[in-house]
C-alpha atoms as a PDB file:
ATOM      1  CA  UNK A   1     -20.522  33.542  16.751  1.00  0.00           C
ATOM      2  CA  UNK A   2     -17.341  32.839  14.275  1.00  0.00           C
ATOM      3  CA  UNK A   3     -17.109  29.425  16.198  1.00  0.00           C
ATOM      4  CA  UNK A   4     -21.085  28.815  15.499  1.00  0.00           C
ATOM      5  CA  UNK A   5     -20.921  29.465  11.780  1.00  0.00           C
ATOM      6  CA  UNK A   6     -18.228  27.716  11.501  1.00  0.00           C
ATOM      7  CA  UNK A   7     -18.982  24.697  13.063  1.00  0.00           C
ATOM      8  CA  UNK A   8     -22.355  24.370  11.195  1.00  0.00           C
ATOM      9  CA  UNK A   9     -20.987  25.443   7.382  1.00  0.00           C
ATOM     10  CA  UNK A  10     -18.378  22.302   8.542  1.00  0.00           C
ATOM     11  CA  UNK A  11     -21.150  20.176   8.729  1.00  0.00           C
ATOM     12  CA  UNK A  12     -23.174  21.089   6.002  1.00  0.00           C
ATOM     13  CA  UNK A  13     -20.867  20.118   3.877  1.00  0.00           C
ATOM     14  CA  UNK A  14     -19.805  16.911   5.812  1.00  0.00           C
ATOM     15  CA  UNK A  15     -23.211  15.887   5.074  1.00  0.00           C
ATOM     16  CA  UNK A  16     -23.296  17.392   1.472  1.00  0.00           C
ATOM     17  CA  UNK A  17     -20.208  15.099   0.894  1.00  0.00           C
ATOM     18  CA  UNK A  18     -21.896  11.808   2.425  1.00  0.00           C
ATOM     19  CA  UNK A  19     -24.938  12.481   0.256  1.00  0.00           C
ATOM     20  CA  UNK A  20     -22.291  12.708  -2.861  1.00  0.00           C
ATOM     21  CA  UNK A  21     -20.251   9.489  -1.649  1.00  0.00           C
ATOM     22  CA  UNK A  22     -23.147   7.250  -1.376  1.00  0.00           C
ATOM     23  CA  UNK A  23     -25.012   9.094  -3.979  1.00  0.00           C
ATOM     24  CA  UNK A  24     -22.569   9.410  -6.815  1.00  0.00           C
ATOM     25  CA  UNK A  25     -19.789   6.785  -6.018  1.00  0.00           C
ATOM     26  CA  UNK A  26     -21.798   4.315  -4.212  1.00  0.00           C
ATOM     27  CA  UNK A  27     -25.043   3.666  -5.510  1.00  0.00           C
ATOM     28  CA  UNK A  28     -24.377   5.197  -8.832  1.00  0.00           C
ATOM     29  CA  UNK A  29     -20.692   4.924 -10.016  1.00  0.00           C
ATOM     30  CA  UNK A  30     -19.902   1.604  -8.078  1.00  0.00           C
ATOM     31  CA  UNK A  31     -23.357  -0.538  -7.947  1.00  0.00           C
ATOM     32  CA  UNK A  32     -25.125   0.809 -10.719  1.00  0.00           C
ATOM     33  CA  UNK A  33     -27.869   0.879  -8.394  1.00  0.00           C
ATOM     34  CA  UNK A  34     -29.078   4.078 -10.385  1.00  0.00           C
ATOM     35  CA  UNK A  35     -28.676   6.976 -13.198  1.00  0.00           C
ATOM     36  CA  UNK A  36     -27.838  10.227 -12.376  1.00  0.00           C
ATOM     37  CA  UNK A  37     -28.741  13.232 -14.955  1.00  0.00           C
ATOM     38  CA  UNK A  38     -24.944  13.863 -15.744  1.00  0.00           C
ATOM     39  CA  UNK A  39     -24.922  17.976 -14.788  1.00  0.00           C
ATOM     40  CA  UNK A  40     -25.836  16.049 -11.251  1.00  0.00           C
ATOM     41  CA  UNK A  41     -23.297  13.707 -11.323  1.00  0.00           C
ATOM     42  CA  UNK A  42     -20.895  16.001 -12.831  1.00  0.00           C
ATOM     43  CA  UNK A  43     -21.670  19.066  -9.147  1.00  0.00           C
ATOM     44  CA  UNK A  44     -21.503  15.677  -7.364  1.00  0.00           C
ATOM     45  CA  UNK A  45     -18.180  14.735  -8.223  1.00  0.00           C
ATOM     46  CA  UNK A  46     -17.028  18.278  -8.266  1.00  0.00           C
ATOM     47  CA  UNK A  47     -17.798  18.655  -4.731  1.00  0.00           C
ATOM     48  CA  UNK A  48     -15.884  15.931  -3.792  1.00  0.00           C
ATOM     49  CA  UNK A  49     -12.984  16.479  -5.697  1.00  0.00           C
ATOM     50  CA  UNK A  50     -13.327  19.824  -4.017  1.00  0.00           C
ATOM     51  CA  UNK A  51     -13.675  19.088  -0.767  1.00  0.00           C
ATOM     52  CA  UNK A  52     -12.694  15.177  -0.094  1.00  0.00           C
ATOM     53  CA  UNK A  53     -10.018  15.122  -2.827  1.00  0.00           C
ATOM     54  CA  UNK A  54     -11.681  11.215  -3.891  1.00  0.00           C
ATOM     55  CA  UNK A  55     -10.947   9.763  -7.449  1.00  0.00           C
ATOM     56  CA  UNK A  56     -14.120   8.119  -8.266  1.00  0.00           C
ATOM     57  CA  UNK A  57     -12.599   5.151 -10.066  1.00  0.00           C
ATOM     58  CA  UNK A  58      -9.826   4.384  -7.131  1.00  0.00           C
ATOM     59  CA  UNK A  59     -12.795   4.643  -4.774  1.00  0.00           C
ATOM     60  CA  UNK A  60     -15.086   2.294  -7.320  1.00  0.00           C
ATOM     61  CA  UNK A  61     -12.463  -0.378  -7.557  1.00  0.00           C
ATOM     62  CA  UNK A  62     -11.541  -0.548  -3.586  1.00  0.00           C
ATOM     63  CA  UNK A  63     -14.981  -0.877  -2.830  1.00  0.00           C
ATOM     64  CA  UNK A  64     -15.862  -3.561  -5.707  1.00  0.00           C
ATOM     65  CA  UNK A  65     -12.641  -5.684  -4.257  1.00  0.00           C
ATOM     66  CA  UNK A  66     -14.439  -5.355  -0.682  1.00  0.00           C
ATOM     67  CA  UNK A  67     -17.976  -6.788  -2.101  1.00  0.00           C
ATOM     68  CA  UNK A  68     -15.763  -9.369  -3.773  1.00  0.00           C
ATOM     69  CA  UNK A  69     -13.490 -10.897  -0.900  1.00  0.00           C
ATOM     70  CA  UNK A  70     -15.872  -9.297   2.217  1.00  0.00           C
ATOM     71  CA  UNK A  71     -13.866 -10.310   5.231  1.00  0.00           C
ATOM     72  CA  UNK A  72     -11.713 -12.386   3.738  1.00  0.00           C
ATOM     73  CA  UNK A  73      -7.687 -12.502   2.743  1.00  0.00           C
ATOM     74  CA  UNK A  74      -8.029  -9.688  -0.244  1.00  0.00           C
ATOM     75  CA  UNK A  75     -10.403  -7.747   1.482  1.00  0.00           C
ATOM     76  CA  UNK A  76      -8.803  -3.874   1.637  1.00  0.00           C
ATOM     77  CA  UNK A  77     -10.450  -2.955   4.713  1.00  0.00           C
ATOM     78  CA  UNK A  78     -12.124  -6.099   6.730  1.00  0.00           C
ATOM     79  CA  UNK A  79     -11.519  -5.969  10.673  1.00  0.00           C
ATOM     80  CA  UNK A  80     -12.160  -9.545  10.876  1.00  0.00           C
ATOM     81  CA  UNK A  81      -9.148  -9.815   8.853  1.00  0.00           C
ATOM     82  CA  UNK A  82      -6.798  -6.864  10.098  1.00  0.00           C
ATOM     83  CA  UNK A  83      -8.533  -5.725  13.542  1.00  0.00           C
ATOM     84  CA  UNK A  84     -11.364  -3.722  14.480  1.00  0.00           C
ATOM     85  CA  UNK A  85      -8.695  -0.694  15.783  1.00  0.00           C
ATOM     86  CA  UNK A  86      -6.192  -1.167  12.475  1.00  0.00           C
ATOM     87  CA  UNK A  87      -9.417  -0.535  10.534  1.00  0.00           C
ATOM     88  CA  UNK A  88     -10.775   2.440  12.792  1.00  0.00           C
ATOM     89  CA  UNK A  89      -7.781   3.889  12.848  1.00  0.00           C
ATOM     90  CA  UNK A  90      -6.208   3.137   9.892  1.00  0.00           C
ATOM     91  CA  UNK A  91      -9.314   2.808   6.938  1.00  0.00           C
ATOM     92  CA  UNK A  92      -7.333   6.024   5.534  1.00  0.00           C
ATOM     93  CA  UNK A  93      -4.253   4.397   4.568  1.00  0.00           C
ATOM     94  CA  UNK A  94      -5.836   1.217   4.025  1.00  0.00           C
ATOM     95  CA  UNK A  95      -7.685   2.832   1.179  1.00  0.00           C
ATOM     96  CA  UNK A  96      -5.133   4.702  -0.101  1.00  0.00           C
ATOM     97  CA  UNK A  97      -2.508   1.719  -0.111  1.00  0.00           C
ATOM     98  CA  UNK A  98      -5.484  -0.313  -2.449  1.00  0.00           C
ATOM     99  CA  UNK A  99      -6.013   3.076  -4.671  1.00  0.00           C
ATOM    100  CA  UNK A 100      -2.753   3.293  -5.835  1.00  0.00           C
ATOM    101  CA  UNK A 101      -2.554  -0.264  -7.473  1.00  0.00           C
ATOM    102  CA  UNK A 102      -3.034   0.067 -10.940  1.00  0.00           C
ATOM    103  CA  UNK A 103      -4.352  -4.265 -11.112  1.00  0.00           C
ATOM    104  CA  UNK A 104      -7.019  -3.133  -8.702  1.00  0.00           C
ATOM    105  CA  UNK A 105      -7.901  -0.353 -11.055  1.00  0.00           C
ATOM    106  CA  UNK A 106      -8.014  -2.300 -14.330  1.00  0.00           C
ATOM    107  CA  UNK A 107      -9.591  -5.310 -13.032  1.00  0.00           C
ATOM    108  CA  UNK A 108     -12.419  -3.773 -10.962  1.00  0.00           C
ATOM    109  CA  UNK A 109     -13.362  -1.025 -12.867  1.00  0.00           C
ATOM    110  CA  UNK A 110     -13.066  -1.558 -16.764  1.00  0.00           C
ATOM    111  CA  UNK A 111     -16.796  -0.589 -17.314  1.00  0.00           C
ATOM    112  CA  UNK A 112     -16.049   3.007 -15.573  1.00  0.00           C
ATOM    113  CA  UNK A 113     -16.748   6.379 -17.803  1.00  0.00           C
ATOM    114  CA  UNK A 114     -14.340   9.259 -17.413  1.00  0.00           C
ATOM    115  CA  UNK A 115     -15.643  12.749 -17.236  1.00  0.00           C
ATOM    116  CA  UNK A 116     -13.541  16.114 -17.895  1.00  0.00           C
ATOM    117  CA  UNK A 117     -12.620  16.032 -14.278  1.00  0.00           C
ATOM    118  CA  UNK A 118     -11.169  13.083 -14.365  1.00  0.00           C
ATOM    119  CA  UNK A 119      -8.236  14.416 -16.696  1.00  0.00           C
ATOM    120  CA  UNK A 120      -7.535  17.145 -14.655  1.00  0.00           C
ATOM    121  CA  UNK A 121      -3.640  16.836 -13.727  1.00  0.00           C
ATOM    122  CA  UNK A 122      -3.306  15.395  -9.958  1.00  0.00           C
ATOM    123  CA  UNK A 123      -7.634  15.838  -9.722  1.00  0.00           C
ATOM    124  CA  UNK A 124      -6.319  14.257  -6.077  1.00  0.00           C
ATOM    125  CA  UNK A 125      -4.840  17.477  -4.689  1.00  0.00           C
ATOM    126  CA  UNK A 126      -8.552  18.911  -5.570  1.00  0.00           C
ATOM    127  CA  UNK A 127      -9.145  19.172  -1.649  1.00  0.00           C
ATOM    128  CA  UNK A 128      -7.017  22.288  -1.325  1.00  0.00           C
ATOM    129  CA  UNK A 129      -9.475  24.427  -3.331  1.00  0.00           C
ATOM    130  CA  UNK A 130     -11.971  23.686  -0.602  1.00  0.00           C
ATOM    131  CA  UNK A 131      -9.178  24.620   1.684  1.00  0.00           C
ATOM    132  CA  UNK A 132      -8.766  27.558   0.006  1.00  0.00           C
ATOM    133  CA  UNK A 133     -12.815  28.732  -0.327  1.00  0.00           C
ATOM    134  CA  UNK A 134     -13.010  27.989   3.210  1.00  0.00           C
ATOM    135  CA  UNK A 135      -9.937  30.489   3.985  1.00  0.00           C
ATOM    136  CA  UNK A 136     -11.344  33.163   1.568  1.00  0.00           C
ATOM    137  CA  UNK A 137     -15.062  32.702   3.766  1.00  0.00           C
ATOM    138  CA  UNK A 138     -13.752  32.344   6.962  1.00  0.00           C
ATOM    139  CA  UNK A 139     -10.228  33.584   7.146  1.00  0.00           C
ATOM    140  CA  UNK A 140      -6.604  32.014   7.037  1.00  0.00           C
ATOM    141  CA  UNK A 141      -7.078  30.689  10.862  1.00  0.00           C
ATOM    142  CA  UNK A 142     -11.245  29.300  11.000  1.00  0.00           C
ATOM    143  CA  UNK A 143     -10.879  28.236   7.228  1.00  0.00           C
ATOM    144  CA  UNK A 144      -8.031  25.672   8.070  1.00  0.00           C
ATOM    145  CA  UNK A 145     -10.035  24.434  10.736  1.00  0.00           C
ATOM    146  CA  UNK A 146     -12.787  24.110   9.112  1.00  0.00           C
ATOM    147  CA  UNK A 147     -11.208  22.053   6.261  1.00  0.00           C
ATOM    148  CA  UNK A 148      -9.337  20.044   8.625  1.00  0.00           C
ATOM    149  CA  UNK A 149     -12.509  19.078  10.834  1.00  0.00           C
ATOM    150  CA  UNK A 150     -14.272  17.955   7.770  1.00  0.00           C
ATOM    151  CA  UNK A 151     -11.454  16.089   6.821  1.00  0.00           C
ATOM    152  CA  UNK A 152     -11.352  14.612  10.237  1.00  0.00           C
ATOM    153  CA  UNK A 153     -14.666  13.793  10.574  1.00  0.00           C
ATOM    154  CA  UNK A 154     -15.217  12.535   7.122  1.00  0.00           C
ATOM    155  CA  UNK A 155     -12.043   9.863   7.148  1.00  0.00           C
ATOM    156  CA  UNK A 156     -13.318   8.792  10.986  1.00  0.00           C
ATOM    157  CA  UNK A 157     -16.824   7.964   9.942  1.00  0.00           C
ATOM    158  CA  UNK A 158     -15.479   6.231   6.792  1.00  0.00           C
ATOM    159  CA  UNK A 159     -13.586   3.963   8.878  1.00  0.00           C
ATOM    160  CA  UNK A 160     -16.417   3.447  11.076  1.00  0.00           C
ATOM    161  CA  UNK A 161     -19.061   2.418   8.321  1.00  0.00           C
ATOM    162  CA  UNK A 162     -15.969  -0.063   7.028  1.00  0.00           C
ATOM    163  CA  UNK A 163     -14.843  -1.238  10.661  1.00  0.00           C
ATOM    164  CA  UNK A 164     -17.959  -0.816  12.915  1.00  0.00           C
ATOM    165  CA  UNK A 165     -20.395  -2.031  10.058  1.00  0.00           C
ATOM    166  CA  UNK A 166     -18.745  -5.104  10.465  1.00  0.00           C
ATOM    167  CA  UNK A 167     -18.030  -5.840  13.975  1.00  0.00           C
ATOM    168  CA  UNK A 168     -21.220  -4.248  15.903  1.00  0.00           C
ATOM    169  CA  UNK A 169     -24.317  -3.776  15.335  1.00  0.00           C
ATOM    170  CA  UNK A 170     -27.581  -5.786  14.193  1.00  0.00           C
ATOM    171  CA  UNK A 171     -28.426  -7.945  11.019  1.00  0.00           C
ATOM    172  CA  UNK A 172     -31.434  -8.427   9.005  1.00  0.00           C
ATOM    173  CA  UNK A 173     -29.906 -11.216   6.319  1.00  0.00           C
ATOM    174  CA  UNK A 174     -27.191 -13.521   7.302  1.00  0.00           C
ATOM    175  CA  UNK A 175     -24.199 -11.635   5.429  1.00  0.00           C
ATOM    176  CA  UNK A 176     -20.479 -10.229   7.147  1.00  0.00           C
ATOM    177  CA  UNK A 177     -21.893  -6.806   7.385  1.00  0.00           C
ATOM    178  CA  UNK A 178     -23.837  -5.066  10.484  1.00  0.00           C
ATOM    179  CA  UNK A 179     -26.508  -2.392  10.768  1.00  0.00           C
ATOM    180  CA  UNK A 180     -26.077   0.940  12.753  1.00  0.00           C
ATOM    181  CA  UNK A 181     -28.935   3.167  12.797  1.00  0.00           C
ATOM    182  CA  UNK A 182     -27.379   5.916  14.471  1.00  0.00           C
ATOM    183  CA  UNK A 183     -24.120   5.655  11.993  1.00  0.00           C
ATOM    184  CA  UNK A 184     -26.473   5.622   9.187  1.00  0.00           C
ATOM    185  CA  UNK A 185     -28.362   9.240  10.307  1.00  0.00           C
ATOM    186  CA  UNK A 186     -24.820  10.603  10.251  1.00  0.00           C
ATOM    187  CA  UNK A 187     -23.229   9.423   6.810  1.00  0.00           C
ATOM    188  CA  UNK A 188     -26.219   9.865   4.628  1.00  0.00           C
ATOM    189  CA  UNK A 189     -27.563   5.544   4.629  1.00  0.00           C
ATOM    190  CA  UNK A 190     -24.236   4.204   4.447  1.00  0.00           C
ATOM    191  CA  UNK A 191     -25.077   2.605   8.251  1.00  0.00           C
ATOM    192  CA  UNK A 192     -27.452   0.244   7.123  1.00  0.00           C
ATOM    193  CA  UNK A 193     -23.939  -2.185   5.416  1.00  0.00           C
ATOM    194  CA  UNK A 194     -25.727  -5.476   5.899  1.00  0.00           C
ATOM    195  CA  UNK A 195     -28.541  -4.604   4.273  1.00  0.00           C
ATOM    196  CA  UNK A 196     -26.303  -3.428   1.302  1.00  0.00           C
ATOM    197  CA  UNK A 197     -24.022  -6.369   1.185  1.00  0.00           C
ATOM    198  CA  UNK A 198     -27.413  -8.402   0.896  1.00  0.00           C
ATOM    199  CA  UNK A 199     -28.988  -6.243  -2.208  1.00  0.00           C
ATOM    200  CA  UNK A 200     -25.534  -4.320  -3.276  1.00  0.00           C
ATOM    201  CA  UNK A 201     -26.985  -3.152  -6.226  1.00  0.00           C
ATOM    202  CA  UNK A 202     -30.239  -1.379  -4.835  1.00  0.00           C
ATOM    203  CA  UNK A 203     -30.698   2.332  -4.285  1.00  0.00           C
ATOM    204  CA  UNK A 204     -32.260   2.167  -1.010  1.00  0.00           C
ATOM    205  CA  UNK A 205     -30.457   0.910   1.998  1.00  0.00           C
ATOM    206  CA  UNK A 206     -33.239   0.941   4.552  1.00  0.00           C
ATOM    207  CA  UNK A 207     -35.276  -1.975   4.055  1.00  0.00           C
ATOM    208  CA  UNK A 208     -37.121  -2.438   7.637  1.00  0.00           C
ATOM    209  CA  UNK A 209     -39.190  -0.349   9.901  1.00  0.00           C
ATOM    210  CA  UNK A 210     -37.300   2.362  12.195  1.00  0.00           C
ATOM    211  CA  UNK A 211     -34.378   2.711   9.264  1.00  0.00           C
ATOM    212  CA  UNK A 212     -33.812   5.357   7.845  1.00  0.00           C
ATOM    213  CA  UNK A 213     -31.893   6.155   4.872  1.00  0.00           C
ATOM    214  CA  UNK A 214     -31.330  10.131   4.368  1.00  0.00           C
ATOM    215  CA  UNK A 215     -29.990   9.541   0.778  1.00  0.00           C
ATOM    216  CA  UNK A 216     -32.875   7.643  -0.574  1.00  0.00           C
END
């Protein structure tokens, strides 16, 4: 019964933390794509800095130099450039090596808005509050596996929507990207990549029949 629980509070919030990404960072933060009332972007980005330990203006500016240099020399995470398996397997440290240039940072996001969360000292260690909740709900022993299969299984289908989404799959405009439907059930819309490299800047990612976009 322990195992059950904990297995499906894990992926609640897996999926509460897609919804947030694409939500919040993607269509919001990043694209512009829409307006959040700010007490909903404010819980957004407190779950993630909760449980995902993401800086939204790192995560902003990696994902604006993608749009800009898509598979191309530049391009943080492209597995035309650096492999499909460097990019499945690697999309973590990819992102992280691109996050921690401050010329990414200035140049690709000098129209982003700070909140109070933002100025919290090392907001990137945030993660190991969820760690903690999930210890105090579960115990010492289910809580750290918990945490550590939603870390897991959030950085793996990360890596998928930025390796997979641009190796496999199906396209409905003539762009780099690739269309999963089944990866796109499972990380809130963020499956359906060529039809967001086509219209980056709209909220809906599912543009033909049999898509579906859970976020939208």
């Amino acid at each position: 019964m322990t195992l059950l629980w904990v297995s499906l509070t894990t992926l609640c919030i897996l999926q509460v933390s897609f919804l947030c990404t694409t939500i919040y960072l993607h269509r919001a933060v990043t694209h512009r794509g829409l307006e959040l009332h700010p007490a909903v972007a404010f819980l957004m980005h407190l779950e993630l800095m909760i449980f995902t330990g993401v800086i939204p203006r790192q995560w902003a500016a990696v994902h604006r130099k993608h749009h800009h240099f898509t598979d191309q020399p530049g391009d943080p995470h492209s597995p035309v450039v650096l492999g499909l398996w460097p990019v499945l397997l690697g999309n973590y440290f990819l992102y992280r090596r691109e996050a921690r240039l401050p010329a990414t940072i200035r140049k690709y996001t000098p129209d982003y808005r700070p909140d109070w969360l933002d100025k919290i000292p090392a907001a990137s260690y945030g993660g190991l509050i969820g760690l903690g909740i999930l210890m105090l709900v579960f115990g010492w022993v289910w809580g750290a596996v918990a945490w550590g299969a939603h870390a897991v299984l959030y950085v793996a289908i990360n890596a998928m929507i930025n390796g997979l989404g641009h190796a496999v799959g199906y396209r409905n405009y003539d762009n780099a990207a690739t269309n999963l439907r089944w990866l796109a059930w499972i990380s809130a819309g963020e499956g359906l990549h060529n039809n967001h490299h086509e219209y980056p800047s709209a909220a809906r990612l599912s543009m033909r029949r049999l898509e579906f976009d859970p976020a939208w």
